[in-house]
N, C-alpha and C. Protein backbone atom coordinates (compact mmCIF):
# COMPACT_ATOMS: atom_id res chain seq x y z
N UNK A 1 42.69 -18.41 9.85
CA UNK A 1 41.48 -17.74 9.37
C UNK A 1 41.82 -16.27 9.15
N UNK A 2 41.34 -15.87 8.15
CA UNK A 2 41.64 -14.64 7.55
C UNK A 2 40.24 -13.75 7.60
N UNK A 3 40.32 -12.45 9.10
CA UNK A 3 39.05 -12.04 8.98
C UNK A 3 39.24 -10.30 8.65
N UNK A 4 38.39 -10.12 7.79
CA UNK A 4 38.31 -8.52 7.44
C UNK A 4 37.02 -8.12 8.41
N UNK A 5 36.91 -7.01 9.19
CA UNK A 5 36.07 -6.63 9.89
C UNK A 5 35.90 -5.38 9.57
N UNK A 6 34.55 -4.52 8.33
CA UNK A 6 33.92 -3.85 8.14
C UNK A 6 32.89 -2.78 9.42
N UNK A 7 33.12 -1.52 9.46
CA UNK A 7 32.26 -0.62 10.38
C UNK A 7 31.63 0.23 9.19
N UNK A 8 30.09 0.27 9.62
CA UNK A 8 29.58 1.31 8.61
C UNK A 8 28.74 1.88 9.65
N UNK A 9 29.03 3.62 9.25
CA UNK A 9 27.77 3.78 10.47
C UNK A 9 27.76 4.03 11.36
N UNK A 10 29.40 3.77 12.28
CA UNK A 10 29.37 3.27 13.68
C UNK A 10 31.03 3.61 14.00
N UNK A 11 31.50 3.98 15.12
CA UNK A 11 32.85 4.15 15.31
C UNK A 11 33.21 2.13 15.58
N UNK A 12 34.65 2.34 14.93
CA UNK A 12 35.74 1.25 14.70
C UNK A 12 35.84 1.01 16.47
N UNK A 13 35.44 -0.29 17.16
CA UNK A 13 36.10 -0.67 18.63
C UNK A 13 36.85 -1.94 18.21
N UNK A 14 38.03 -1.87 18.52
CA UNK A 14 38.71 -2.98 19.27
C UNK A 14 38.10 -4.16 19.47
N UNK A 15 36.84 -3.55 20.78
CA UNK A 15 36.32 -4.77 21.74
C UNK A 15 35.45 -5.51 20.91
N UNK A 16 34.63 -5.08 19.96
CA UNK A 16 33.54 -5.54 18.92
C UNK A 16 34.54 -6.55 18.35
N UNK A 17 35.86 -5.63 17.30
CA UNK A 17 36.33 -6.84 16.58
C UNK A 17 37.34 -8.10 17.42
N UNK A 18 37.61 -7.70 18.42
CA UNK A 18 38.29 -9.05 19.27
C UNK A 18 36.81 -9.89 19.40
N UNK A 19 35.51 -9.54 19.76
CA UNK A 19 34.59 -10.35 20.14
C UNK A 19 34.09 -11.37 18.98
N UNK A 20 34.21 -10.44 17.46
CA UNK A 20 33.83 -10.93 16.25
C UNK A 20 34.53 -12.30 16.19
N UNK A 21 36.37 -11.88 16.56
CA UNK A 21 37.38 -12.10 15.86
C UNK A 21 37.05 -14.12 16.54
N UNK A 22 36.51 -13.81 18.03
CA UNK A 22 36.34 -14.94 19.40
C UNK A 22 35.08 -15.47 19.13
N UNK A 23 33.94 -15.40 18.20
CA UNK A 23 32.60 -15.93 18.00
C UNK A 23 33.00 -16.34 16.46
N UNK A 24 33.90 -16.37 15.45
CA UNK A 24 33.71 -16.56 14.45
C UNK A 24 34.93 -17.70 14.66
N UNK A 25 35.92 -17.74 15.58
CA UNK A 25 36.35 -19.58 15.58
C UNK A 25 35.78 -20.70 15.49
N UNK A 26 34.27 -20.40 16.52
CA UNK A 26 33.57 -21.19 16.52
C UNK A 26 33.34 -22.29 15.63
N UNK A 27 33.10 -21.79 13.99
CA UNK A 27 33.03 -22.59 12.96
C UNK A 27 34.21 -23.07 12.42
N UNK A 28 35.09 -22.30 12.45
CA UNK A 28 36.84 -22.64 11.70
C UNK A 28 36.76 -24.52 12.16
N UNK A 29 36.34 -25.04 13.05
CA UNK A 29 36.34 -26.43 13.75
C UNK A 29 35.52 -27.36 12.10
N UNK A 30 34.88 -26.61 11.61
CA UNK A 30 33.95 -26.96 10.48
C UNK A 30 34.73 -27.62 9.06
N UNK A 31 35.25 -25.99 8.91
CA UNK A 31 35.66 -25.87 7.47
C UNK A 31 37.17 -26.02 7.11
N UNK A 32 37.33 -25.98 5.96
CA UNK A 32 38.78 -26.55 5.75
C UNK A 32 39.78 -25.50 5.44
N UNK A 33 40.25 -24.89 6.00
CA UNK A 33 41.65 -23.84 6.01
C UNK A 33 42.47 -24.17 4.56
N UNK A 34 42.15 -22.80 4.26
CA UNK A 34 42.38 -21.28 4.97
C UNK A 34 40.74 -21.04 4.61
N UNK A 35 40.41 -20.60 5.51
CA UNK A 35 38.80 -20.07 5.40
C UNK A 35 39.02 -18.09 5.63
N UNK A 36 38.38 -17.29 4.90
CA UNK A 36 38.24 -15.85 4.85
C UNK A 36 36.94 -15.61 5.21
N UNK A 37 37.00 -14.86 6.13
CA UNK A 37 35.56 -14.35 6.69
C UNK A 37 35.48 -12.33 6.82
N UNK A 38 34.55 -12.25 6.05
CA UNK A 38 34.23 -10.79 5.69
C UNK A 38 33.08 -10.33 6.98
N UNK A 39 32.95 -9.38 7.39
CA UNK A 39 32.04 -9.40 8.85
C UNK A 39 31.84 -7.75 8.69
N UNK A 40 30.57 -7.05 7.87
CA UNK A 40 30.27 -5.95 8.02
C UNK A 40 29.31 -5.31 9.15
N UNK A 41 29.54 -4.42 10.12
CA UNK A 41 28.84 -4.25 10.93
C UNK A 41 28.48 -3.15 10.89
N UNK A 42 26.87 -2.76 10.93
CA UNK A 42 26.14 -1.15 10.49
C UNK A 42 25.46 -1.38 11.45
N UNK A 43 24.86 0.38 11.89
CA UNK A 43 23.67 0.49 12.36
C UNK A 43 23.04 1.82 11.89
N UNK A 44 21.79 1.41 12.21
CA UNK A 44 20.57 2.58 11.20
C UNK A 44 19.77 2.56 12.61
N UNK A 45 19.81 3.89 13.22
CA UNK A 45 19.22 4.11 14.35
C UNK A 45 19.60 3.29 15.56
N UNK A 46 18.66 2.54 16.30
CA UNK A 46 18.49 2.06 17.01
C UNK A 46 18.84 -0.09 16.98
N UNK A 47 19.10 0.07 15.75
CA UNK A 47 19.28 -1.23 15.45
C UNK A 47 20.90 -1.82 14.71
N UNK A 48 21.53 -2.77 15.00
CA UNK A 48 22.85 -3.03 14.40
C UNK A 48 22.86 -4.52 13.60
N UNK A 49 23.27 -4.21 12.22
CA UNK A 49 23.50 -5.37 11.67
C UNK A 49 24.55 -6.12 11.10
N UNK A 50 24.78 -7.05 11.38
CA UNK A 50 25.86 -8.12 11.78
C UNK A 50 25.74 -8.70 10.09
N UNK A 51 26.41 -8.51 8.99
CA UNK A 51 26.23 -9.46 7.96
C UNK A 51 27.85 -10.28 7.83
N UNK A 52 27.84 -11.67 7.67
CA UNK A 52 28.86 -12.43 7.71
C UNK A 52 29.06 -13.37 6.11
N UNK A 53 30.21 -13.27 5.65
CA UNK A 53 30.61 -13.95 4.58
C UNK A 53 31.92 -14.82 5.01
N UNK A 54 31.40 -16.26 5.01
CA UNK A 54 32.37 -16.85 4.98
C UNK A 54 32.75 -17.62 3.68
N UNK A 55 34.07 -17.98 3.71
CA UNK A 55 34.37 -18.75 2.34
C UNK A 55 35.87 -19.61 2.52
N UNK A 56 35.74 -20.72 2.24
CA UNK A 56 36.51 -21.56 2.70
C UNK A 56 37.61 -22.24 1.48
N UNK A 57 38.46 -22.95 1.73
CA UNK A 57 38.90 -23.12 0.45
C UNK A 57 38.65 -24.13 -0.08
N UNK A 58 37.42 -24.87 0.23
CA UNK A 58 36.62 -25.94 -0.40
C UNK A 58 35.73 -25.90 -1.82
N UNK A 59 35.76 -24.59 -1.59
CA UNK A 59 34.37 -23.87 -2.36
C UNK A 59 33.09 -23.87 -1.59
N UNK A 60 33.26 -23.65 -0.37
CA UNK A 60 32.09 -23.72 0.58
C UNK A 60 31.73 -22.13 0.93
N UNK A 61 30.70 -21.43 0.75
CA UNK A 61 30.35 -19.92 0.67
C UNK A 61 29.13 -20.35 1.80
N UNK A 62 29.17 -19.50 2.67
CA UNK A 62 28.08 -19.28 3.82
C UNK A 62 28.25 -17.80 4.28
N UNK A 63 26.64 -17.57 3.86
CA UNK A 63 26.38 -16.04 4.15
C UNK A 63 25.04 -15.94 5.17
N UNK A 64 25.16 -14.79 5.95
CA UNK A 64 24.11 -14.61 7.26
C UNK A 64 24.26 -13.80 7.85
N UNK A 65 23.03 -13.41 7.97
CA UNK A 65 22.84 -11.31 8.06
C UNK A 65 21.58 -11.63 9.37
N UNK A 66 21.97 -10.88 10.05
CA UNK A 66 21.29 -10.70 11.60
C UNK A 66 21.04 -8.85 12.05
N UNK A 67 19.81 -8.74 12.35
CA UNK A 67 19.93 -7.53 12.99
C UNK A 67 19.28 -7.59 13.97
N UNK A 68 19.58 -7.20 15.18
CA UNK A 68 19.15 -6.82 16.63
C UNK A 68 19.23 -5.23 16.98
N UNK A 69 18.64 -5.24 18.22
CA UNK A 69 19.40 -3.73 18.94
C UNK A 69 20.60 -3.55 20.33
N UNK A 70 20.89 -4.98 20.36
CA UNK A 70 22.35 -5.11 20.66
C UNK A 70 23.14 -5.95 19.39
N UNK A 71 24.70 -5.42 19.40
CA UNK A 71 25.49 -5.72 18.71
C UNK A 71 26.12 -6.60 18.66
N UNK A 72 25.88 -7.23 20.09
CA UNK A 72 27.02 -8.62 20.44
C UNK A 72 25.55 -9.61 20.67
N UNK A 73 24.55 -9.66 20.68
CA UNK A 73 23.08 -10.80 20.81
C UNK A 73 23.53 -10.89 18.92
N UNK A 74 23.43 -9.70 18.24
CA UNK A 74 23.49 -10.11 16.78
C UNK A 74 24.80 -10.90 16.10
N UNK A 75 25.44 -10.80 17.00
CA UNK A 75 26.73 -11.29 16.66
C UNK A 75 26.54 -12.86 16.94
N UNK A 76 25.88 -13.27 18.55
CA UNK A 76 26.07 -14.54 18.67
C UNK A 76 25.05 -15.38 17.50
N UNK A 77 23.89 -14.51 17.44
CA UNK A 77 22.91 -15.01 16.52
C UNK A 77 23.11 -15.57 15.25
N UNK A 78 23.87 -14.78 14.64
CA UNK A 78 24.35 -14.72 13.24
C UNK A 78 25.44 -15.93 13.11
N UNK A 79 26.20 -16.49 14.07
CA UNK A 79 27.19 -17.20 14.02
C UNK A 79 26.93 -18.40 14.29
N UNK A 80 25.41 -18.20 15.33
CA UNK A 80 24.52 -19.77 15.69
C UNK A 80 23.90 -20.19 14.42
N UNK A 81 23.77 -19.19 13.66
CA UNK A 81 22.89 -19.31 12.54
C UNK A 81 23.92 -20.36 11.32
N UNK A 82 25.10 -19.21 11.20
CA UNK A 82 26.11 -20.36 10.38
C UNK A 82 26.67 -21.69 11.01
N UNK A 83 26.78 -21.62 11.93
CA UNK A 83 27.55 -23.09 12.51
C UNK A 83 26.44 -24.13 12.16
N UNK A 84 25.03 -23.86 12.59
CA UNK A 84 23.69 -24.86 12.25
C UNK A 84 23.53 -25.22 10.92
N UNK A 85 23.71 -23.93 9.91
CA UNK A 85 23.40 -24.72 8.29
C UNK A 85 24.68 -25.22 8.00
N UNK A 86 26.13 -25.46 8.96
CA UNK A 86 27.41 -26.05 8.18
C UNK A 86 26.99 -27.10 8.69
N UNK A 87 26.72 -27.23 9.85
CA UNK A 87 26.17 -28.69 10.37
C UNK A 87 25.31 -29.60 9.67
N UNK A 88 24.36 -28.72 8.64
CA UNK A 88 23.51 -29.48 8.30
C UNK A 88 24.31 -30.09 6.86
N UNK A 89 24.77 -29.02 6.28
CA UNK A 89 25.01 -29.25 4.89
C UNK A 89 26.28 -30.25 5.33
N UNK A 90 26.93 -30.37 6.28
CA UNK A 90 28.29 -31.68 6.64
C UNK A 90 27.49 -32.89 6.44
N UNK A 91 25.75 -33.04 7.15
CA UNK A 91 25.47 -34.04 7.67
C UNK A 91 25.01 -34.73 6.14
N UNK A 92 24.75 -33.34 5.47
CA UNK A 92 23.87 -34.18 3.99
C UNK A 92 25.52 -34.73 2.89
N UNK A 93 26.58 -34.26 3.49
CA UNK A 93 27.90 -34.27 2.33
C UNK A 93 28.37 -36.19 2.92
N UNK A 94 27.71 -36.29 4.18
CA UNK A 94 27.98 -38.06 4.23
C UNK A 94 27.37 -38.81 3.74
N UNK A 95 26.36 -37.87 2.39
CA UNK A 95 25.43 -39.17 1.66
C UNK A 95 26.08 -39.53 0.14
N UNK A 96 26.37 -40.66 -0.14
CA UNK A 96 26.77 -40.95 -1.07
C UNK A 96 27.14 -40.16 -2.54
N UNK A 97 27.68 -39.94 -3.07
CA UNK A 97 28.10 -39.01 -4.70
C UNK A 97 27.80 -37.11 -4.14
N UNK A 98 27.74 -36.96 -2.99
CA UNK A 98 27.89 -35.66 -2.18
C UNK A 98 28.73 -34.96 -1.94
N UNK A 99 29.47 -33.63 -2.27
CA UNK A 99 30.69 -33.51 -1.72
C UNK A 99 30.45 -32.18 -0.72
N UNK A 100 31.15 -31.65 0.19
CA UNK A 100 31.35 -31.12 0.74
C UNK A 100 31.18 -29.64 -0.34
N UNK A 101 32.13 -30.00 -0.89
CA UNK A 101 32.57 -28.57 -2.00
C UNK A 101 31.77 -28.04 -2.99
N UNK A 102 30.57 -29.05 -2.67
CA UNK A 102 29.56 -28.82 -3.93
C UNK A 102 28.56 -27.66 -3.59
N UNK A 103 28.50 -27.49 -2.13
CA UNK A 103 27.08 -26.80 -1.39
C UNK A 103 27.52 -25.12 -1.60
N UNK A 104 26.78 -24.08 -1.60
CA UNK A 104 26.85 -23.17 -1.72
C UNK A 104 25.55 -22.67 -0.81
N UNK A 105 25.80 -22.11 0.20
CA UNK A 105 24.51 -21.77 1.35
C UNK A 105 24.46 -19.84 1.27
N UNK A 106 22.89 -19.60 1.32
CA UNK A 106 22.94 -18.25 1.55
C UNK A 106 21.67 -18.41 3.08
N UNK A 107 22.27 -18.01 3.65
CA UNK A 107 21.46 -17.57 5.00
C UNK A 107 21.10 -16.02 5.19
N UNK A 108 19.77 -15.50 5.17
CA UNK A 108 19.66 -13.86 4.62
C UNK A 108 19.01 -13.71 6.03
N UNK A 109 17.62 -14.79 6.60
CA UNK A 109 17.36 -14.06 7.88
C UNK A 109 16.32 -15.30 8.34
N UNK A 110 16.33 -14.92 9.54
CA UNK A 110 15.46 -16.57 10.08
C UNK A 110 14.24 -16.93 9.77
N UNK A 111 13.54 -15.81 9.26
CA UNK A 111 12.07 -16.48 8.44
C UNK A 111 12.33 -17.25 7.08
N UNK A 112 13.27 -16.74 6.28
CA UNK A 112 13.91 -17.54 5.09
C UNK A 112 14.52 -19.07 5.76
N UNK A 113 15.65 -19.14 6.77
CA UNK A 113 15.71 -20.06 7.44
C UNK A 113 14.54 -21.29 7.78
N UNK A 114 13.61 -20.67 8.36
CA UNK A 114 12.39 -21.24 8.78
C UNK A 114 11.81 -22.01 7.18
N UNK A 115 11.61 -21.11 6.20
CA UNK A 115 10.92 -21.70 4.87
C UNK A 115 11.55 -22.84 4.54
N UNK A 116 12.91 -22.89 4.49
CA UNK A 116 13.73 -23.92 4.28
C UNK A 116 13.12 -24.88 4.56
N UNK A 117 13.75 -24.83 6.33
CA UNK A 117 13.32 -26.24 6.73
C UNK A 117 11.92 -26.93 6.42
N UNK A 118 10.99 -25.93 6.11
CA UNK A 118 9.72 -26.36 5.79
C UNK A 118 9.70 -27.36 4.84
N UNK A 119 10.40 -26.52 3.42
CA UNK A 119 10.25 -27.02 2.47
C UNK A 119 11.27 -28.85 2.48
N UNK A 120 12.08 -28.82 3.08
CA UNK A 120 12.89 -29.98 3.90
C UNK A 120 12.20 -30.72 3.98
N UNK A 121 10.85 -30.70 4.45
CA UNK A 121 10.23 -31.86 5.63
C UNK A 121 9.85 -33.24 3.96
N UNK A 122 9.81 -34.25 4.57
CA UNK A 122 9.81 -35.07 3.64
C UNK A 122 8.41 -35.39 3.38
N UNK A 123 7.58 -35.42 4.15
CA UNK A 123 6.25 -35.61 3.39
C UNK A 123 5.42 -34.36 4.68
N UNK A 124 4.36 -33.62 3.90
CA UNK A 124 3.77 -32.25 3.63
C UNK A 124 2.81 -32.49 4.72
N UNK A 125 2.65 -31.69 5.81
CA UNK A 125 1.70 -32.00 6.97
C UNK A 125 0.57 -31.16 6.99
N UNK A 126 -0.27 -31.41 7.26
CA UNK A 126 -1.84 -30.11 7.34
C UNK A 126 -1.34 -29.69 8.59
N UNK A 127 -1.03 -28.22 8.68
CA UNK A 127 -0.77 -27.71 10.17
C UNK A 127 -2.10 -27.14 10.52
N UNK A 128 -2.92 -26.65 9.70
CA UNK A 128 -3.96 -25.98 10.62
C UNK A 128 -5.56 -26.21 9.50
N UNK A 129 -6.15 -26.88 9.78
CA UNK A 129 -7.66 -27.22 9.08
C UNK A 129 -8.76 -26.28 9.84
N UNK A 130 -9.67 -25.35 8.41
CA UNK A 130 -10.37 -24.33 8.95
C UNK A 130 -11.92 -24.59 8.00
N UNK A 131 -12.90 -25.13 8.97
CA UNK A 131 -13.97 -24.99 8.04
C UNK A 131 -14.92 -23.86 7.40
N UNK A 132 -14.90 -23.43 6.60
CA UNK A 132 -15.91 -22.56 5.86
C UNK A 132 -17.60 -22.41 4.96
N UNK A 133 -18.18 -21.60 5.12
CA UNK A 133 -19.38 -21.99 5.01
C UNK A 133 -19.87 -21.49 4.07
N UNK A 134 -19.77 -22.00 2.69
CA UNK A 134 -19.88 -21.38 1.18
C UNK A 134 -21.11 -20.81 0.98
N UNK A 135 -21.38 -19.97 1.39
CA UNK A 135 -22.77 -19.34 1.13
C UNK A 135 -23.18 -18.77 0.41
N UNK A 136 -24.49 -19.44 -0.54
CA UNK A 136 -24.63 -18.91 -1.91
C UNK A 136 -25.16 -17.35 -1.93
N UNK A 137 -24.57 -16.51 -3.24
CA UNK A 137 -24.40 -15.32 -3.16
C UNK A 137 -23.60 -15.13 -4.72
N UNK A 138 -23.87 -14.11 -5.70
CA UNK A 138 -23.49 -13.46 -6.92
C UNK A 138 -21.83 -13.22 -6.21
N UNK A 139 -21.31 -12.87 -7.61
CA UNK A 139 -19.51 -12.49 -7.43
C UNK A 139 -19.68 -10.83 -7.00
N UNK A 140 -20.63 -10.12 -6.90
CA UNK A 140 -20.65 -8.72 -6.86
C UNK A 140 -20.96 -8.69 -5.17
N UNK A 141 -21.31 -9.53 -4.76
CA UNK A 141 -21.92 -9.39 -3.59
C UNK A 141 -20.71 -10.17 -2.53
N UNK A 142 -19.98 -11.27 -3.11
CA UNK A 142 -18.36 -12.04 -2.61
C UNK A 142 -17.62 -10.83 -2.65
N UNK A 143 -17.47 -9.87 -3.81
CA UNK A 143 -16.83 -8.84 -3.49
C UNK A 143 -17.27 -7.92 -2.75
N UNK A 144 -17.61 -7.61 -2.14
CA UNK A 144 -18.43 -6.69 -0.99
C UNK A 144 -18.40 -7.33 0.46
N UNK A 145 -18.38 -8.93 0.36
CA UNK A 145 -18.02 -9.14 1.67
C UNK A 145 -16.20 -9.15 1.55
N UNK A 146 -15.98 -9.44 0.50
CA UNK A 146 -14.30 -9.53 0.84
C UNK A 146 -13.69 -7.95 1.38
N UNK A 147 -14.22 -7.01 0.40
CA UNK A 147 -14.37 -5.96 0.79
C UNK A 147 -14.37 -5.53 2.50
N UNK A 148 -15.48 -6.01 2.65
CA UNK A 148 -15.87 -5.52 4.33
C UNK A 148 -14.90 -6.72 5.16
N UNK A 149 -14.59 -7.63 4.66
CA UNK A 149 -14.12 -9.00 5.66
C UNK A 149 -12.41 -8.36 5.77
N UNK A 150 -11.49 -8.75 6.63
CA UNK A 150 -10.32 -9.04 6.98
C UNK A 150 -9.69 -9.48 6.10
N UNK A 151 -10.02 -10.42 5.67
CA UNK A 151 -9.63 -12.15 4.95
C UNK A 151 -9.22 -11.74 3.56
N UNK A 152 -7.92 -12.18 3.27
CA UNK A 152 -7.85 -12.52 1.61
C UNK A 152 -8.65 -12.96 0.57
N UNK A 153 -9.72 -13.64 1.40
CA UNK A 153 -9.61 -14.59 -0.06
C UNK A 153 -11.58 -14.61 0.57
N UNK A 154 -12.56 -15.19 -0.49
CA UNK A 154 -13.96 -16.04 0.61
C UNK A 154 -14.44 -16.77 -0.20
N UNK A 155 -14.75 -17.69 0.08
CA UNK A 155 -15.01 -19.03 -0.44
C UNK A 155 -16.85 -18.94 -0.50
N UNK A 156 -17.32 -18.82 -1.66
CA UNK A 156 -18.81 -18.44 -1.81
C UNK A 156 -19.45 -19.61 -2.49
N UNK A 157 -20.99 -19.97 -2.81
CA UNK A 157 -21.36 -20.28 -3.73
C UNK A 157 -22.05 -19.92 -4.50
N UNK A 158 -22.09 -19.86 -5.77
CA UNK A 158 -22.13 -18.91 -6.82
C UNK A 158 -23.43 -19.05 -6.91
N UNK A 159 -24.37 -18.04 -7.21
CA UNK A 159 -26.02 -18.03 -7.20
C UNK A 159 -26.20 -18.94 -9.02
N UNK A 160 -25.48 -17.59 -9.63
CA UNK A 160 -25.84 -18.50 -10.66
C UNK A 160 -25.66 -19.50 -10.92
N UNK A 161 -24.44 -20.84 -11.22
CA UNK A 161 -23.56 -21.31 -11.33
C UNK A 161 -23.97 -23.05 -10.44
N UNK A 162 -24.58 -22.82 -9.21
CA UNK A 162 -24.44 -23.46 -8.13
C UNK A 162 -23.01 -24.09 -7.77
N UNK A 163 -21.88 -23.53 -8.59
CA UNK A 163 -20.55 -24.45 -7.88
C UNK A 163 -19.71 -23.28 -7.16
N UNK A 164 -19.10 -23.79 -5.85
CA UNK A 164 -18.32 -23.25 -5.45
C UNK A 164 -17.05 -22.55 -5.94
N UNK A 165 -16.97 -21.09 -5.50
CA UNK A 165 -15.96 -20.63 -6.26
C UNK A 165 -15.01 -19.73 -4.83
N UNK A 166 -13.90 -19.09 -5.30
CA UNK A 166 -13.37 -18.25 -4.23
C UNK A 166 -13.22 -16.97 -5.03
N UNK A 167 -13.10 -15.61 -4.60
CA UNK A 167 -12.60 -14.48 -4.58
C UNK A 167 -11.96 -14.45 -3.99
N UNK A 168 -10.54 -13.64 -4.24
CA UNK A 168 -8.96 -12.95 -3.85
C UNK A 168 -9.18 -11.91 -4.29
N UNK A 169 -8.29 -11.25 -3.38
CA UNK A 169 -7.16 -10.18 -3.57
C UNK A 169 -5.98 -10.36 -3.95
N UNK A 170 -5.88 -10.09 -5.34
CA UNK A 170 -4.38 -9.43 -6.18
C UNK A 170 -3.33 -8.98 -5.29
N UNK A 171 -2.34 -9.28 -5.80
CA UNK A 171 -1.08 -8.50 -5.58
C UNK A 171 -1.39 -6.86 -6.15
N UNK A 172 -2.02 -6.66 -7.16
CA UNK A 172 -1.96 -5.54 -8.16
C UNK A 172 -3.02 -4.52 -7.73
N UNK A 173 -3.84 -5.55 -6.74
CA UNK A 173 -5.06 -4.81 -5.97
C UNK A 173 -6.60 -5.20 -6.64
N UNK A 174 -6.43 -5.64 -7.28
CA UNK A 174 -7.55 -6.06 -8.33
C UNK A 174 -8.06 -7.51 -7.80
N UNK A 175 -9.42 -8.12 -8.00
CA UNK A 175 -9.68 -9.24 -7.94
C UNK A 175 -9.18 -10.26 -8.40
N UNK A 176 -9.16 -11.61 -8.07
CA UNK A 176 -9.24 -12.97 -8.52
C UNK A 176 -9.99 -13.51 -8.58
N UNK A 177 -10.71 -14.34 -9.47
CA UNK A 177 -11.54 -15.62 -9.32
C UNK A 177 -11.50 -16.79 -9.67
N UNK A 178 -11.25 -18.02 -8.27
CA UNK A 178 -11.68 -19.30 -9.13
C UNK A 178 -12.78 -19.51 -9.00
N UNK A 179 -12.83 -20.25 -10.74
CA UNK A 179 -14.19 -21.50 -10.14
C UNK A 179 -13.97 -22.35 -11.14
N UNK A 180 -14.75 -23.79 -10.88
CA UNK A 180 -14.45 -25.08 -11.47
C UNK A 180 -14.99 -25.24 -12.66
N UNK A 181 -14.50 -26.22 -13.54
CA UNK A 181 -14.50 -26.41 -14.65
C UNK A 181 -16.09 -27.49 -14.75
C-alpha cells in the first residue's frame, strides 16, 4: 500500500502518520493491491479533518472526510466509515453480471451516509404520521399564520374554494401554493 500523508494547518508528527499509516491496513484485507491511499489532515480552530482517498487497482475509488475535535476519534471514524461501504459494495459485487471494478463510492459525511441507506431500503416506510386540522381561512390569512407559526409549510382550507390547499416557504423566501385540481 502506497500512502501519501498530507498536513495542512497543523505541524507534520510522526505519531499521527504511523497511526494513519496502522488504521488504514485495516481495509488493504479488502482491496486488491497495489491500492494508493491519499490522507489529508487539517485543522480550522478547534476542529481536525481527516479526508481519505483510496484507490485500488481494480478501479475501486473510496472517498471519506470526517471531522472531530480529536484527531485520532476522526481518524478511527473515517476508516470505520470506509471499511463499512467496501463491505457493502463486496456484498452487492456477489450478485450476478456485478463486478467489483465497476463501483465507484464517494463517502463525504455521515448524514449523506445516512440518506443512502435510506434511499436503499426496499420498500418506503411511514416513519412518523402527524394529524392536522385544515381550518378554513383565505390564502392572506394561511400566510399570516405561516408567518407567526414555526412550521414550513400549513395545511388550510380555502374559504373560497372549499378544497384543501397548503402554503410554503420558498427556498427564495417567497411563498408556495398548492391546491387541487
Amino acid at each position: 500500500m502506497r500512502l501519501n500523508v498530507t498536513f495542512r494547518h497543523m505541524e507534520s508528527s510522526p505519531r499521527i502518520k504511523d497511526y494513519v499509516q496502522e488504521k488504514t491496513q485495516k481495509v488493504k484485507k479488502y482491496l486488491n493491491e497495489p491500492i494508493e491511499a491519499n490522507v489529508v489532515l487539517s485543522t480550522e480552530k478547534f476542529r481536525y479533518t481527516v479526508d481519505v482517498s483510496l484507490a485500488a487497482n481494480n478501479g475501486v475509488v473510496i472517498n471519506g472526510v470526517e471531522s472531530q475535535e480529536d484527531v485520532y476519534a476522526a481518524i478511527d471514524t473515517v476508516v470505520d466509515k470506509l471499511e463499512r461501504q467496501i463491505k457493502k459494495q463486496l456484498s452487492k459485487s456477489k450478485r450476478p453480471n456485478i463486478k467489483a471494478a465497476q463501483f465507484r463510492m464517494h463517502v463525504l459525511s455521515a448524514s449523506e451516509e445516512k440518506e443512502e441507506e435510506e434511499e436503499e431500503e426496499e420498500t418506503p416506510k411511514v416513519i412518523k404520521s402527524t394529524t392536522y386540522s385544515a381550518k378554513p381561512m383565505s390564502i392572506e390569512e394561511a400566510m399570516e399564520q405561516l408567518k407567526a407559526s414555526k412550521n414550513d409549510f400549513v395545511i388550510f382550507t380555502n374559504a373560497a374554494t372549499e378544497a384543501v390547499n397548503v402554503i410554503y416557504w420558498r427556498k427564495d423566501g417567497h411563498y408556495g401554493l398548492i391546491e387541487p385540481e
